[in-house]
C-alpha atoms as a PDB file:
ATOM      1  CA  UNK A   1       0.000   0.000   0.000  1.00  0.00           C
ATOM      2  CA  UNK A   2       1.410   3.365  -0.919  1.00  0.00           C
ATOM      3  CA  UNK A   3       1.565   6.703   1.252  1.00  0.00           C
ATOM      4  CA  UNK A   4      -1.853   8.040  -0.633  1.00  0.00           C
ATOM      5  CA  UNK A   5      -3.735   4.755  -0.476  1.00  0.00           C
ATOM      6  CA  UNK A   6      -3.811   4.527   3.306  1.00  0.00           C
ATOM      7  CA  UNK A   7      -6.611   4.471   4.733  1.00  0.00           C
ATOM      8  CA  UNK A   8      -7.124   6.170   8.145  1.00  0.00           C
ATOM      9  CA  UNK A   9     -10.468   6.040   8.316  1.00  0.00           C
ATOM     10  CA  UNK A  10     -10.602   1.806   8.290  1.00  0.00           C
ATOM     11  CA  UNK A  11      -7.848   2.344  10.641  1.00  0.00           C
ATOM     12  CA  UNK A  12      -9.807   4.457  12.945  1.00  0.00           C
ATOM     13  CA  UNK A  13     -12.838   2.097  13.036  1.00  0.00           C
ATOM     14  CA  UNK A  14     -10.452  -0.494  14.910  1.00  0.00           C
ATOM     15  CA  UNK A  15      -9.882   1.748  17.636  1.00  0.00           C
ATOM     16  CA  UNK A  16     -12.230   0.405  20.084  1.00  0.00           C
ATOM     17  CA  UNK A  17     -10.736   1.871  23.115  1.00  0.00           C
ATOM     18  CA  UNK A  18     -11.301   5.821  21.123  1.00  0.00           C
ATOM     19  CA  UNK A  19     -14.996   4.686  20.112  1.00  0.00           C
ATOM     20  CA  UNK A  20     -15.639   3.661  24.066  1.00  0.00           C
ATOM     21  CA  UNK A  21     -14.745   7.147  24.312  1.00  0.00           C
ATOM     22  CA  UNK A  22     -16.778   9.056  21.814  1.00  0.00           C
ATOM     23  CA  UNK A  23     -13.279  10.283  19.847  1.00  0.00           C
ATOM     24  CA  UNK A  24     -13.427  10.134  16.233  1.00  0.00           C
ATOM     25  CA  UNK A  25     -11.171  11.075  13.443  1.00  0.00           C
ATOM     26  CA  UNK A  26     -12.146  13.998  11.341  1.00  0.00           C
ATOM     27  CA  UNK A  27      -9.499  14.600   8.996  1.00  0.00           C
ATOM     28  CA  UNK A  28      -6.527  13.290   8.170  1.00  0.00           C
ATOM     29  CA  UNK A  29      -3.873  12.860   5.620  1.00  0.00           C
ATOM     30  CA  UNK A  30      -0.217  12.377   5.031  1.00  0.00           C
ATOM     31  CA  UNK A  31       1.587  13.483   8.476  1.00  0.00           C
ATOM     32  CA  UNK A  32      -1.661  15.243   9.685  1.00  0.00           C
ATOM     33  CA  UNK A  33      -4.409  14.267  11.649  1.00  0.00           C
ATOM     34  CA  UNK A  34      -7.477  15.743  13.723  1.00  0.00           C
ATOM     35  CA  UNK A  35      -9.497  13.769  16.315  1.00  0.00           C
ATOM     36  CA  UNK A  36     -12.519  15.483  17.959  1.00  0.00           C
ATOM     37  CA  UNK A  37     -14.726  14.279  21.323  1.00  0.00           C
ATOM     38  CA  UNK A  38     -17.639  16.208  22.923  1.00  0.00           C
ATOM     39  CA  UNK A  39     -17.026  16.138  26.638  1.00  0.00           C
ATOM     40  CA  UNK A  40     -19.651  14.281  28.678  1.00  0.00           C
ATOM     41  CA  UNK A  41     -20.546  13.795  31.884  1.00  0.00           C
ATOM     42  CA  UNK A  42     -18.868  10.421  31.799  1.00  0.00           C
ATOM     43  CA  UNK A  43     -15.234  12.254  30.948  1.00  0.00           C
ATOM     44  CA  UNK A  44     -15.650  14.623  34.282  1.00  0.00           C
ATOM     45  CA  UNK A  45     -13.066  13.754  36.835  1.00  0.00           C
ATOM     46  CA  UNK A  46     -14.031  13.819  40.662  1.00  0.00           C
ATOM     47  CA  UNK A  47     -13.451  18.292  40.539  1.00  0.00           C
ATOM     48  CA  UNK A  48     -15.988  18.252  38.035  1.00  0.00           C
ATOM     49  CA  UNK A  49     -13.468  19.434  35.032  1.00  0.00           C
ATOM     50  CA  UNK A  50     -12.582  17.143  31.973  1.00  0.00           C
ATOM     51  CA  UNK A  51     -10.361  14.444  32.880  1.00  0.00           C
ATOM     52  CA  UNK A  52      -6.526  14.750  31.843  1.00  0.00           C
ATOM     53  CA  UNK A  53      -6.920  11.006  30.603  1.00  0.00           C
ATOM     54  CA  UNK A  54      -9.588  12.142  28.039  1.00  0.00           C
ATOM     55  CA  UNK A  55      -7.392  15.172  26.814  1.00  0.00           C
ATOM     56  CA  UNK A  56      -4.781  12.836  26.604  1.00  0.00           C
ATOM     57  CA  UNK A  57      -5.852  10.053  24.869  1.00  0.00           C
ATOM     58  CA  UNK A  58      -7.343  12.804  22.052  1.00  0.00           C
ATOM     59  CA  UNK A  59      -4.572  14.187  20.960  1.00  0.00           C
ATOM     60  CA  UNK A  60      -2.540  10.457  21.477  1.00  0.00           C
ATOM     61  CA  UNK A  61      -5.138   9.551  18.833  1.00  0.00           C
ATOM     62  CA  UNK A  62      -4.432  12.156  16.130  1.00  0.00           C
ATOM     63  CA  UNK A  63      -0.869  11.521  17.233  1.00  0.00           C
ATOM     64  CA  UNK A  64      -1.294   7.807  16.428  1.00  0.00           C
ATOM     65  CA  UNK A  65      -3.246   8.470  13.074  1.00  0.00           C
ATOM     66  CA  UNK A  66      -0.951  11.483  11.910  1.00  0.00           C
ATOM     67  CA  UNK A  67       2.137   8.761  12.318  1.00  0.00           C
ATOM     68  CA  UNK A  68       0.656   6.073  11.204  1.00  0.00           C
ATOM     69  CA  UNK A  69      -0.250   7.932   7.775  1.00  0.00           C
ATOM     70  CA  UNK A  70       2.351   6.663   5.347  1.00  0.00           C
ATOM     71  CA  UNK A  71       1.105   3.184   5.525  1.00  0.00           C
ATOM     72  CA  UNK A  72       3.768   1.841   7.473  1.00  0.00           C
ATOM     73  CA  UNK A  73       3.547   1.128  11.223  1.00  0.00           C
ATOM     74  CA  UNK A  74       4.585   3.616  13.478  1.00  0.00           C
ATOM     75  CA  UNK A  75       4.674   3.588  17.315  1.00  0.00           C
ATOM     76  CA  UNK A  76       4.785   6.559  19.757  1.00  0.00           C
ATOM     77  CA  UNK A  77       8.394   5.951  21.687  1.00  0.00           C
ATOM     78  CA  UNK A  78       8.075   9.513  23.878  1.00  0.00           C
ATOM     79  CA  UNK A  79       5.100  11.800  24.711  1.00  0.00           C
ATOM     80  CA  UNK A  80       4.910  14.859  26.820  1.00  0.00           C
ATOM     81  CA  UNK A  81       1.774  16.883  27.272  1.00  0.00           C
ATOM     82  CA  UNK A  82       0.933  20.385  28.793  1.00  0.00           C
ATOM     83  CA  UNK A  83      -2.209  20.976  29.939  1.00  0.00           C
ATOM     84  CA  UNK A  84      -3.200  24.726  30.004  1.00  0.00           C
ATOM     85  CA  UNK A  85      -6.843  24.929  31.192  1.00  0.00           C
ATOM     86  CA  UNK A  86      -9.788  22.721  32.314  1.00  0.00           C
ATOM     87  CA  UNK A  87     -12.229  21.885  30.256  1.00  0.00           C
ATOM     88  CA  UNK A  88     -16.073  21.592  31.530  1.00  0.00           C
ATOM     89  CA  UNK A  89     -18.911  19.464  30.252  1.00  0.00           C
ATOM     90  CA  UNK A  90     -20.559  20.008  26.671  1.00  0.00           C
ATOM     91  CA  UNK A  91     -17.399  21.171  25.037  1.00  0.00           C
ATOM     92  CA  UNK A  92     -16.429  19.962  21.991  1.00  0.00           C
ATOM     93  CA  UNK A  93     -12.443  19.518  21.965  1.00  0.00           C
ATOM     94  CA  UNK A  94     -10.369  19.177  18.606  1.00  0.00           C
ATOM     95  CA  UNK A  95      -6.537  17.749  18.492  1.00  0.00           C
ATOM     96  CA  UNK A  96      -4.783  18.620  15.321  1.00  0.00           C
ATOM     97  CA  UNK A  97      -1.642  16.539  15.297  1.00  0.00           C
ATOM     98  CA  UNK A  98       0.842  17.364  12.842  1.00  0.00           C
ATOM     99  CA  UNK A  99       4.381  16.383  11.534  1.00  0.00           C
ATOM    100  CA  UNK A 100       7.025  18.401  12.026  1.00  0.00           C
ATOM    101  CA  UNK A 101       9.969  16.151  10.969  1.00  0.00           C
ATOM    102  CA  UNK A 102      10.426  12.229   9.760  1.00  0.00           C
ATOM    103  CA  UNK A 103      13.602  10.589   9.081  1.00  0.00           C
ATOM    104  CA  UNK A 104      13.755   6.824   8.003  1.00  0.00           C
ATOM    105  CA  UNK A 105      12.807   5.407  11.555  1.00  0.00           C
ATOM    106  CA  UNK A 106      11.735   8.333  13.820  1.00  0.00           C
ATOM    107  CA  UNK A 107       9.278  11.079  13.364  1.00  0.00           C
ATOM    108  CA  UNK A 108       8.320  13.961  15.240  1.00  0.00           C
ATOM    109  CA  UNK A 109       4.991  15.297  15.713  1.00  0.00           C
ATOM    110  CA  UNK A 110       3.025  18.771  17.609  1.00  0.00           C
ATOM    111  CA  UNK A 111      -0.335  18.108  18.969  1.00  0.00           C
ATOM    112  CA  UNK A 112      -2.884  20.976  19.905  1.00  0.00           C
ATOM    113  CA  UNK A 113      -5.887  20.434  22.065  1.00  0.00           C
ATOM    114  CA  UNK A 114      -8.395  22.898  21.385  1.00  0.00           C
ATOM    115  CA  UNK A 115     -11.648  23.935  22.270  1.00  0.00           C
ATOM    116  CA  UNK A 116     -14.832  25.125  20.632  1.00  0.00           C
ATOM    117  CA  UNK A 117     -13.396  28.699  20.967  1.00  0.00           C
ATOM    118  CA  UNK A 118      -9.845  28.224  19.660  1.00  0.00           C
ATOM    119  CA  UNK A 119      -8.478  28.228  23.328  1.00  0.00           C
ATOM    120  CA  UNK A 120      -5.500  26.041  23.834  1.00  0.00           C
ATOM    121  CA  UNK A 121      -6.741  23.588  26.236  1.00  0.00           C
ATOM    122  CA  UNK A 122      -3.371  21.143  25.949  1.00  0.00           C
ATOM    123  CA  UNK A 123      -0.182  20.338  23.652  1.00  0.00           C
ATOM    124  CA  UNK A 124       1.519  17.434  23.060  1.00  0.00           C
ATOM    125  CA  UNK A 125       5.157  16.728  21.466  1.00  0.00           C
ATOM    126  CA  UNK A 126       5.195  13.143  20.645  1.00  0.00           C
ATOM    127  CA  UNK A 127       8.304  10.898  19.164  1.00  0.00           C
ATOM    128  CA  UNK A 128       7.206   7.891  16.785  1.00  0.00           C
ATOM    129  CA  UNK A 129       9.284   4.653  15.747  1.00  0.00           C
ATOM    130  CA  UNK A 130       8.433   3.313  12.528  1.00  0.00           C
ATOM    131  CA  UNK A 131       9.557  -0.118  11.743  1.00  0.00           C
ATOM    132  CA  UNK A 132       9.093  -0.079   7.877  1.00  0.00           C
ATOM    133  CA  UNK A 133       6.324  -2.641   8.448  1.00  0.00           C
ATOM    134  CA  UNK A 134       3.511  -2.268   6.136  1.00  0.00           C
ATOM    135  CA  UNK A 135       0.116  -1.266   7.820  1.00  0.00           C
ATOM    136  CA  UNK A 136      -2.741  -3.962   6.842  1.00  0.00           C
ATOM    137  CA  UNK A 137      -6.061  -1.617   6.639  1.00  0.00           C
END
């Protein structure tokens, strides 16, 4: 399978763990990627805010597709988030991951949180591994 054939969305639709969630992919293509989740009551943690897990796992999503785009597997070998404000019920948060460099094996990627108002909610700088391994949509 070629860089342009991949398909992200078939990807995306094994992703149990994201769809137990409510996270879905809403763009995506070659070294970019954008996941979205409205924020339920489900998501609140025990302060009543959006828990860090949820904000997490978002953007570790778009991270995930955005490195996995080139139709070769690719696994996230570092993370590091920064969360900048909380997040309350009923929001709608978007994660744009995108590459910022790639070399044969490693790959470097930028992941904003956002929220419905453009706020920066969290960021993410996120190291991938790719083994040259095909991906089997």
């Amino acid at each position: 399978m070629t860089e342009a054939e991949i398909d992200l969305v078939a990807l995306a639709r094994r992703d149990a763990f994201c769809a137990d969630l409510g996270i879905e992919l809403v763009e995506s293509s070659i070294g970019r990627a954008v996941t979205q989740v409205k924020v339920a009551e489900r998501h609140l943690n025990f302060l009543g805010a959006c828990h860090g897990g949820l904000t997490f796992t978002l953007a570790d999503a778009a991270f995930g597709f955005a490195s996995n785009s080139r139709g070769v597997a690719a696994f996230s070998i570092d993370s590091h988030m920064i969360y900048n404000r909380a997040v309350k019920a009923g929001e709608v948060l978007t994660a744009t991951a995108v590459e910022i460099s790639r070399s044969s094996k490693l790959a470097h990627y930028r992941v904003d949180v956002v929220r419905g108002d453009g706020k920066l909610v969290a960021g993410l700088t996120g190291t991938a591994f790719a083994n040259g391994t095909p991906l089997e949509v």
